[in-house]
PDB file of N, CA and C in Angstrom:
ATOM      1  N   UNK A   1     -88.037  86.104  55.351  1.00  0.00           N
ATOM      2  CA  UNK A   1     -89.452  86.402  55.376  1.00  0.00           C
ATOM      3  C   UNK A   1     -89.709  87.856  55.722  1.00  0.00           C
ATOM      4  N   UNK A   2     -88.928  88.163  56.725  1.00  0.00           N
ATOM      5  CA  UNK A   2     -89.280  89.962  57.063  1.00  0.00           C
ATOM      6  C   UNK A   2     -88.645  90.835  55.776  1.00  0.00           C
ATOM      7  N   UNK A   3     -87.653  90.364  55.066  1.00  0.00           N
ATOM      8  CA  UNK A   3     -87.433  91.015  53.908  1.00  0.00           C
ATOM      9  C   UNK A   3     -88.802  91.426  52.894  1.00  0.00           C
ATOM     10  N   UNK A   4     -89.394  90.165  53.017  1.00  0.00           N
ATOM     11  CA  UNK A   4     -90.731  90.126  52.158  1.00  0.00           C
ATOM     12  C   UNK A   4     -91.705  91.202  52.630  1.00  0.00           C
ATOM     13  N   UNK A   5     -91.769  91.998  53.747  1.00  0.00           N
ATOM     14  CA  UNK A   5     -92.900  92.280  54.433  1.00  0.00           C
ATOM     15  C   UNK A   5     -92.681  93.463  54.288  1.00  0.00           C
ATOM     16  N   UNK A   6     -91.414  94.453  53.593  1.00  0.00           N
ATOM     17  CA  UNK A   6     -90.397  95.400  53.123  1.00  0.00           C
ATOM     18  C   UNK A   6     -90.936  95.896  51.863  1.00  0.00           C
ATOM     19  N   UNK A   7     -90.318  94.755  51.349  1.00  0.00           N
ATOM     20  CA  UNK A   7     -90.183  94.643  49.519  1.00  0.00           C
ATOM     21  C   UNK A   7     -91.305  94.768  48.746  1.00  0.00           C
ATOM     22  N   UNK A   8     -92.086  93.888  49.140  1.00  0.00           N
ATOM     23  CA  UNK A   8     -93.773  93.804  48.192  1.00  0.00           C
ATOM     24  C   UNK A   8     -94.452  94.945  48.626  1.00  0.00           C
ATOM     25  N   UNK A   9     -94.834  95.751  49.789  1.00  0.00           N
ATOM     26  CA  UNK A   9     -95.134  97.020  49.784  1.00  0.00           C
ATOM     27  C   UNK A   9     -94.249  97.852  48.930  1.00  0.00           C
ATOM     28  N   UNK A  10     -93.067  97.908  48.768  1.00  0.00           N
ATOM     29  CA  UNK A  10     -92.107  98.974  47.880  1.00  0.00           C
ATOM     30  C   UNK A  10     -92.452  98.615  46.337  1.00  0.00           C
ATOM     31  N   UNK A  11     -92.568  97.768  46.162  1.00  0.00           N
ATOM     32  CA  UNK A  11     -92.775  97.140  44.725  1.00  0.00           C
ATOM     33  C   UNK A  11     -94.058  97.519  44.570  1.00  0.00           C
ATOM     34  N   UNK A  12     -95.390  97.347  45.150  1.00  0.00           N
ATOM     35  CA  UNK A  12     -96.601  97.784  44.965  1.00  0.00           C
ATOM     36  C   UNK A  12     -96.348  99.399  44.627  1.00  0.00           C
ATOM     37  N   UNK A  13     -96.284  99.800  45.799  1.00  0.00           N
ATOM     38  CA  UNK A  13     -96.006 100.968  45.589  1.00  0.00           C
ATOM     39  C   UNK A  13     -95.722 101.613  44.262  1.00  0.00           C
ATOM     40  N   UNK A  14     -94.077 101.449  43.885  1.00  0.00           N
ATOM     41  CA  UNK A  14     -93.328 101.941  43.172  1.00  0.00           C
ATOM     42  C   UNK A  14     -94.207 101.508  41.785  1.00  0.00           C
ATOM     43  N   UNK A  15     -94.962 100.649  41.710  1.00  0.00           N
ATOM     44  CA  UNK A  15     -95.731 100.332  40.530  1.00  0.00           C
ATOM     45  C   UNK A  15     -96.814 100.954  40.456  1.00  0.00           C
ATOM     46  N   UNK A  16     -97.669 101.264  41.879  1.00  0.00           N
ATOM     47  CA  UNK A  16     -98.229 102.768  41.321  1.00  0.00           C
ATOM     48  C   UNK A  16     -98.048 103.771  40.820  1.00  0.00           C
ATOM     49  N   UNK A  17     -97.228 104.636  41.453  1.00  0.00           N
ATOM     50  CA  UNK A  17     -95.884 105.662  41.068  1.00  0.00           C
ATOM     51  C   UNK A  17     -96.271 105.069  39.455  1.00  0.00           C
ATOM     52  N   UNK A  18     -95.594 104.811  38.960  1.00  0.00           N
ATOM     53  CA  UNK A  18     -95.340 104.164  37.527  1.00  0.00           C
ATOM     54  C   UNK A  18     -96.322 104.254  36.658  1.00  0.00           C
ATOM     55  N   UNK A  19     -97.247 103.784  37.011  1.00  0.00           N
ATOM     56  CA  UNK A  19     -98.715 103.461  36.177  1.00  0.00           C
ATOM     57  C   UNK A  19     -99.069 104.818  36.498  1.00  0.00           C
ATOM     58  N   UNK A  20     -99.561 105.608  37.059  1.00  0.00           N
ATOM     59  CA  UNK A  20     -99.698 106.903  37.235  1.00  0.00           C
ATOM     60  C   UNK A  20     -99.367 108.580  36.593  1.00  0.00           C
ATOM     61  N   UNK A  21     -98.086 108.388  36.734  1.00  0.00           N
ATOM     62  CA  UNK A  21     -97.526 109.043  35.926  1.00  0.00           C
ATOM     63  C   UNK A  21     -97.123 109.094  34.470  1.00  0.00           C
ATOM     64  N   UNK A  22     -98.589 108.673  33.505  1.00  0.00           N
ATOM     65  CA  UNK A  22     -98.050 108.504  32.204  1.00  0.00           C
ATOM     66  C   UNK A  22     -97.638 109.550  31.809  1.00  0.00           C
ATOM     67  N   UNK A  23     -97.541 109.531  30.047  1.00  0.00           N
ATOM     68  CA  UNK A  23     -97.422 110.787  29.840  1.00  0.00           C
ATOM     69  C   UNK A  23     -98.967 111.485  29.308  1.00  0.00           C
ATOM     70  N   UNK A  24     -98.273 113.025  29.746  1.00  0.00           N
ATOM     71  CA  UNK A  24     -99.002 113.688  29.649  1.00  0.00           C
ATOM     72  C   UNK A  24     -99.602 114.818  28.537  1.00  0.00           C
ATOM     73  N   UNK A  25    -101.255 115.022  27.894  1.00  0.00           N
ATOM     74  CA  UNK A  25    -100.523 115.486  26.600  1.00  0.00           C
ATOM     75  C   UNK A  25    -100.816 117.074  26.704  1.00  0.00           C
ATOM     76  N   UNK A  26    -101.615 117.384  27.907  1.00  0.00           N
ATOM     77  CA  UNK A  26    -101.521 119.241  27.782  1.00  0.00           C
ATOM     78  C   UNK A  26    -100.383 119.737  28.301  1.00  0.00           C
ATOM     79  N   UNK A  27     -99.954 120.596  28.597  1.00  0.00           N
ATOM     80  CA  UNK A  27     -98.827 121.241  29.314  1.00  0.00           C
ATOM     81  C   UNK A  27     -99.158 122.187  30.429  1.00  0.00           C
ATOM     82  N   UNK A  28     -98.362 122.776  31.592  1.00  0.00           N
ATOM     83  CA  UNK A  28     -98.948 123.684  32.202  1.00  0.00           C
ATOM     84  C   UNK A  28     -98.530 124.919  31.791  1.00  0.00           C
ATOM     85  N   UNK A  29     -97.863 124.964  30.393  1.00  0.00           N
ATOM     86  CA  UNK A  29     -97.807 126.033  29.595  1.00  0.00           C
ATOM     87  C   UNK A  29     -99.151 126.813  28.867  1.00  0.00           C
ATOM     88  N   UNK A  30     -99.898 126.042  28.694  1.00  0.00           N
ATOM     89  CA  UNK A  30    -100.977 125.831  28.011  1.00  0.00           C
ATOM     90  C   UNK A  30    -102.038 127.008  29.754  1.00  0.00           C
ATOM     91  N   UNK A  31    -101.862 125.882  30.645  1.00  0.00           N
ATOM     92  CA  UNK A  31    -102.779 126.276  31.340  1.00  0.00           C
ATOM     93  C   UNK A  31    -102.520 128.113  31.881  1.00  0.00           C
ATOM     94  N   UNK A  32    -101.152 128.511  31.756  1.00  0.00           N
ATOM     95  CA  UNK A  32    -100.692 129.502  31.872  1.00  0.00           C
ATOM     96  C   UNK A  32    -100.567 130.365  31.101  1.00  0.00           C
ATOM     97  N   UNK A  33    -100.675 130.149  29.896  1.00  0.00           N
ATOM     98  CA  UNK A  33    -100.821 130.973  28.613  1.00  0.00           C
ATOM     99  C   UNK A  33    -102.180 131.495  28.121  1.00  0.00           C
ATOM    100  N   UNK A  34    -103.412 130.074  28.452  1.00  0.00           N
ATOM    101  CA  UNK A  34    -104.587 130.825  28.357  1.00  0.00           C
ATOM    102  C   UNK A  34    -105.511 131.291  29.791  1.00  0.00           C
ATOM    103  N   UNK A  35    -104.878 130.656  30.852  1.00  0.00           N
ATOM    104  CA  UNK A  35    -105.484 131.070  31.936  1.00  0.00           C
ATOM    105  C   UNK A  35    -106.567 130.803  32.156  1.00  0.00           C
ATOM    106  N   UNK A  36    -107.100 128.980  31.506  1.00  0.00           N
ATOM    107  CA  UNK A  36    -107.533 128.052  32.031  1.00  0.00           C
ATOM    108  C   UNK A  36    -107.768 126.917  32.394  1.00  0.00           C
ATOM    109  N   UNK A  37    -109.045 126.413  32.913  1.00  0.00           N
ATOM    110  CA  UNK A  37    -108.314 125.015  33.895  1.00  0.00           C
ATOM    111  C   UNK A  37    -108.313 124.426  32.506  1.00  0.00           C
ATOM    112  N   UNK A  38    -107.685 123.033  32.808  1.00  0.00           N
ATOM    113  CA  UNK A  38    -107.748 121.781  31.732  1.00  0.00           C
ATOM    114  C   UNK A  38    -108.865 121.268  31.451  1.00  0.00           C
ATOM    115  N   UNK A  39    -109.900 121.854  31.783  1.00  0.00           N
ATOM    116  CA  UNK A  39    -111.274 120.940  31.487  1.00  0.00           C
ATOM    117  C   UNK A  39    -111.751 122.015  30.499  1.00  0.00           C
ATOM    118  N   UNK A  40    -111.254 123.339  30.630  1.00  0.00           N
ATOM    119  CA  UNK A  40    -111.835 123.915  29.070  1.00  0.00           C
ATOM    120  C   UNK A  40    -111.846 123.412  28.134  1.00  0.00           C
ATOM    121  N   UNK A  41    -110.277 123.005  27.568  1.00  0.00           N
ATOM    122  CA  UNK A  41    -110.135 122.290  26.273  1.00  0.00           C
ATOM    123  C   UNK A  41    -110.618 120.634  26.569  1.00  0.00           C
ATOM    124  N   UNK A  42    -110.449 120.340  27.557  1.00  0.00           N
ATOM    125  CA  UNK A  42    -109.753 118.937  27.598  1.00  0.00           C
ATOM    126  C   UNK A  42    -111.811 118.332  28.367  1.00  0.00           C
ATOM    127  N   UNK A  43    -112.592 117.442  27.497  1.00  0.00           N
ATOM    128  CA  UNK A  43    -113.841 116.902  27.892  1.00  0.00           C
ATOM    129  C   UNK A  43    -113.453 116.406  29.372  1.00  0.00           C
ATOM    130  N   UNK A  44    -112.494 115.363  29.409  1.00  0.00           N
ATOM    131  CA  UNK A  44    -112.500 115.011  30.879  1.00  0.00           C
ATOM    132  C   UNK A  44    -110.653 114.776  30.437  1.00  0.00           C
ATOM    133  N   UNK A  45    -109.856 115.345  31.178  1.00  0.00           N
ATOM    134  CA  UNK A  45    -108.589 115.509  31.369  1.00  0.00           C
ATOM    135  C   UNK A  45    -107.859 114.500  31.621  1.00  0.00           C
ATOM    136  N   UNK A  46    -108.489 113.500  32.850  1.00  0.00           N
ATOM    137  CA  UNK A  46    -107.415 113.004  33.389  1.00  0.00           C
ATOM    138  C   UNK A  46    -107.903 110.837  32.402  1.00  0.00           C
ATOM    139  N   UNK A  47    -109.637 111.220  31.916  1.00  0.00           N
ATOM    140  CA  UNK A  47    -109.845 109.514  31.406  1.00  0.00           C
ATOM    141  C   UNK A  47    -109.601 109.710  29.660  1.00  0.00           C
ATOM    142  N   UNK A  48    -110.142 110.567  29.478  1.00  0.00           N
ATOM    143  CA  UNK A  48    -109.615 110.884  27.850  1.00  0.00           C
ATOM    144  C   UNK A  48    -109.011 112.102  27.132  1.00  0.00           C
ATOM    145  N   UNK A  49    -107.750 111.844  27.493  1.00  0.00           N
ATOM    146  CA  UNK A  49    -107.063 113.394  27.441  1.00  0.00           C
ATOM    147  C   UNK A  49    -106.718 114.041  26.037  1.00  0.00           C
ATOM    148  N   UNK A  50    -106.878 113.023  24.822  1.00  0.00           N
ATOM    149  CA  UNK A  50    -106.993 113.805  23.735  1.00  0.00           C
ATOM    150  C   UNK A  50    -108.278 113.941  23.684  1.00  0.00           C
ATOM    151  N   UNK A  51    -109.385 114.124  23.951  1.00  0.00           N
ATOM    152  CA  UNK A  51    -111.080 114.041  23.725  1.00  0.00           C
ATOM    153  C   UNK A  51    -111.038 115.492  23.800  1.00  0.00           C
ATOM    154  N   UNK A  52    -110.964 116.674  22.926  1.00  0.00           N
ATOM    155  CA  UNK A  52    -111.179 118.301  23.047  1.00  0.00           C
ATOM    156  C   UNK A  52    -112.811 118.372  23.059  1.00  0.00           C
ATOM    157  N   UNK A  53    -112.811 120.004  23.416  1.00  0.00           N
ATOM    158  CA  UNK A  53    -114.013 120.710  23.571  1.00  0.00           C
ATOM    159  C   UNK A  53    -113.672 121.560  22.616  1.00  0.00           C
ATOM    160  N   UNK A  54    -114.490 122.251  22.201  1.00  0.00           N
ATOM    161  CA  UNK A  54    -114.535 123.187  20.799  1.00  0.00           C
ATOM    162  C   UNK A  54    -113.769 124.455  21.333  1.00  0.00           C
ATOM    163  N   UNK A  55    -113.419 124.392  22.341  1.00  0.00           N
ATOM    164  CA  UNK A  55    -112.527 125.187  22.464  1.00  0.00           C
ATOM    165  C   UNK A  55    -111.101 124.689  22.440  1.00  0.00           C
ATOM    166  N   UNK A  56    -110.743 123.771  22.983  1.00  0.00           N
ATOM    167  CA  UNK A  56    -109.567 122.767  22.575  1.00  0.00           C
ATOM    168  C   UNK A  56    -109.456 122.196  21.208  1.00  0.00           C
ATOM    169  N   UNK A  57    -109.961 122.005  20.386  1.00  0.00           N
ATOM    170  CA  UNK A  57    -110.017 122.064  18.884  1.00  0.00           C
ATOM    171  C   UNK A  57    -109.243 123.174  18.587  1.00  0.00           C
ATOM    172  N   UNK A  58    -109.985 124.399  18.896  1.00  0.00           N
ATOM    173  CA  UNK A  58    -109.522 125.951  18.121  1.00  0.00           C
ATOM    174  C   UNK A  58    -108.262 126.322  19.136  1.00  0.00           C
ATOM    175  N   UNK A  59    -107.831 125.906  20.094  1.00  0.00           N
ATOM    176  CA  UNK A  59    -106.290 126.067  20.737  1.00  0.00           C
ATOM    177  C   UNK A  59    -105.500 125.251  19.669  1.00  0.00           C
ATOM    178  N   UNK A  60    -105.917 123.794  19.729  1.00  0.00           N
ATOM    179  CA  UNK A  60    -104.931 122.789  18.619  1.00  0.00           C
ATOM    180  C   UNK A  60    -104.527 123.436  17.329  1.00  0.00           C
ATOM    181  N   UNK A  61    -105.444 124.175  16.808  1.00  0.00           N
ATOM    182  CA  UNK A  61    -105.356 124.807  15.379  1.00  0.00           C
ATOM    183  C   UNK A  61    -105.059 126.104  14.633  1.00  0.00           C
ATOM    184  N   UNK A  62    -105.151 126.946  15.935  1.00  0.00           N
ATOM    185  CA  UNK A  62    -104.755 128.456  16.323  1.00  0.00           C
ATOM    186  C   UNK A  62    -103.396 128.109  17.085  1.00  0.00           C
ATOM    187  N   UNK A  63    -103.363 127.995  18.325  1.00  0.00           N
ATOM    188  CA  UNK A  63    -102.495 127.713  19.378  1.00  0.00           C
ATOM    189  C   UNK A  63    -102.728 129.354  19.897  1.00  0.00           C
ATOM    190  N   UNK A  64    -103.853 129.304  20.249  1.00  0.00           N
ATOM    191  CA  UNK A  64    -104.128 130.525  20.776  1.00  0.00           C
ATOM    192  C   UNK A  64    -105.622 130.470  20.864  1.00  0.00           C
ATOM    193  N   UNK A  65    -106.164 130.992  22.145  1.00  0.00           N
ATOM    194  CA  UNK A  65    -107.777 131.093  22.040  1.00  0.00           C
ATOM    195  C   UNK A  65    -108.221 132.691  22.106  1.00  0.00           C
ATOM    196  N   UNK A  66    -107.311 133.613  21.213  1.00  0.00           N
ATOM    197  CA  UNK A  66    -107.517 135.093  20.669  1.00  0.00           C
ATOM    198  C   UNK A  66    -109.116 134.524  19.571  1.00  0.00           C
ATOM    199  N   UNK A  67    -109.796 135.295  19.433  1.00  0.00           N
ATOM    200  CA  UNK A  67    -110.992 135.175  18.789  1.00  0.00           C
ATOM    201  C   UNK A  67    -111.815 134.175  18.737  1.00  0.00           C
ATOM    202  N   UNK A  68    -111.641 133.064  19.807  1.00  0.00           N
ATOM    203  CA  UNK A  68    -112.478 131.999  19.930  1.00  0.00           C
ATOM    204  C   UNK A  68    -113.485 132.554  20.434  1.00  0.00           C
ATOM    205  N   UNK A  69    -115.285 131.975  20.240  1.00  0.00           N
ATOM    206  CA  UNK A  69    -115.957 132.508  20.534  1.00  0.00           C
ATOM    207  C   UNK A  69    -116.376 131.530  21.595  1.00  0.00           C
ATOM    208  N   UNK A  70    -117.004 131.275  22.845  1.00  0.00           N
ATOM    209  CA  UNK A  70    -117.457 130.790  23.717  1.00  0.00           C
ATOM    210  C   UNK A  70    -119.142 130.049  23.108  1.00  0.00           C
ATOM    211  N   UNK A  71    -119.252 129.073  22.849  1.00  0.00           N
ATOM    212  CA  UNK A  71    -120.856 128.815  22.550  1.00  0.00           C
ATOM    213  C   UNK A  71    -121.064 128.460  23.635  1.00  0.00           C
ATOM    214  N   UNK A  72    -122.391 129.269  23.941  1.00  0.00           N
ATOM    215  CA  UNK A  72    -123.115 128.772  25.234  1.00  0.00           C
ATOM    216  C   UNK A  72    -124.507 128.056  24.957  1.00  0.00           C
TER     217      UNK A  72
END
């Protein structure tokens, strides 16, 4: 029984861990190359991470945001 009181916390656990860490589809190459956060390109980063902003469109298709224009 005290084994149990061990194990099922480690198992919870370790199944967070798990579920958590999917994969991921920007890079922190990306965030270092254009020198910004992930919510530029990315609408909401972490619930719909292919969902771009028109600036994440023109990174996907350039791979570069040289002459992107900012619409405000």
């Amino acid at each position: 029984m005290s084994h149990l009181k061990l194990t099922l916390p480690a198992v919870i656990l370790l199944g967070g861990f798990l579920l958590c860490s999917t994969v991921s589809f920007g890079k922190p190459e990306y965030t270092k190359a254009t020198k910004k956060a992930c919510t530029y390109c990315h609408v909401n980063a972490k619930a719909t991470p292919k969902e771009l902003t028109d600036a994440g469109k023109y990174y996907s298709e350039h791979k570069s945001l040289d002459g992107y224009q900012d619409k405000k």
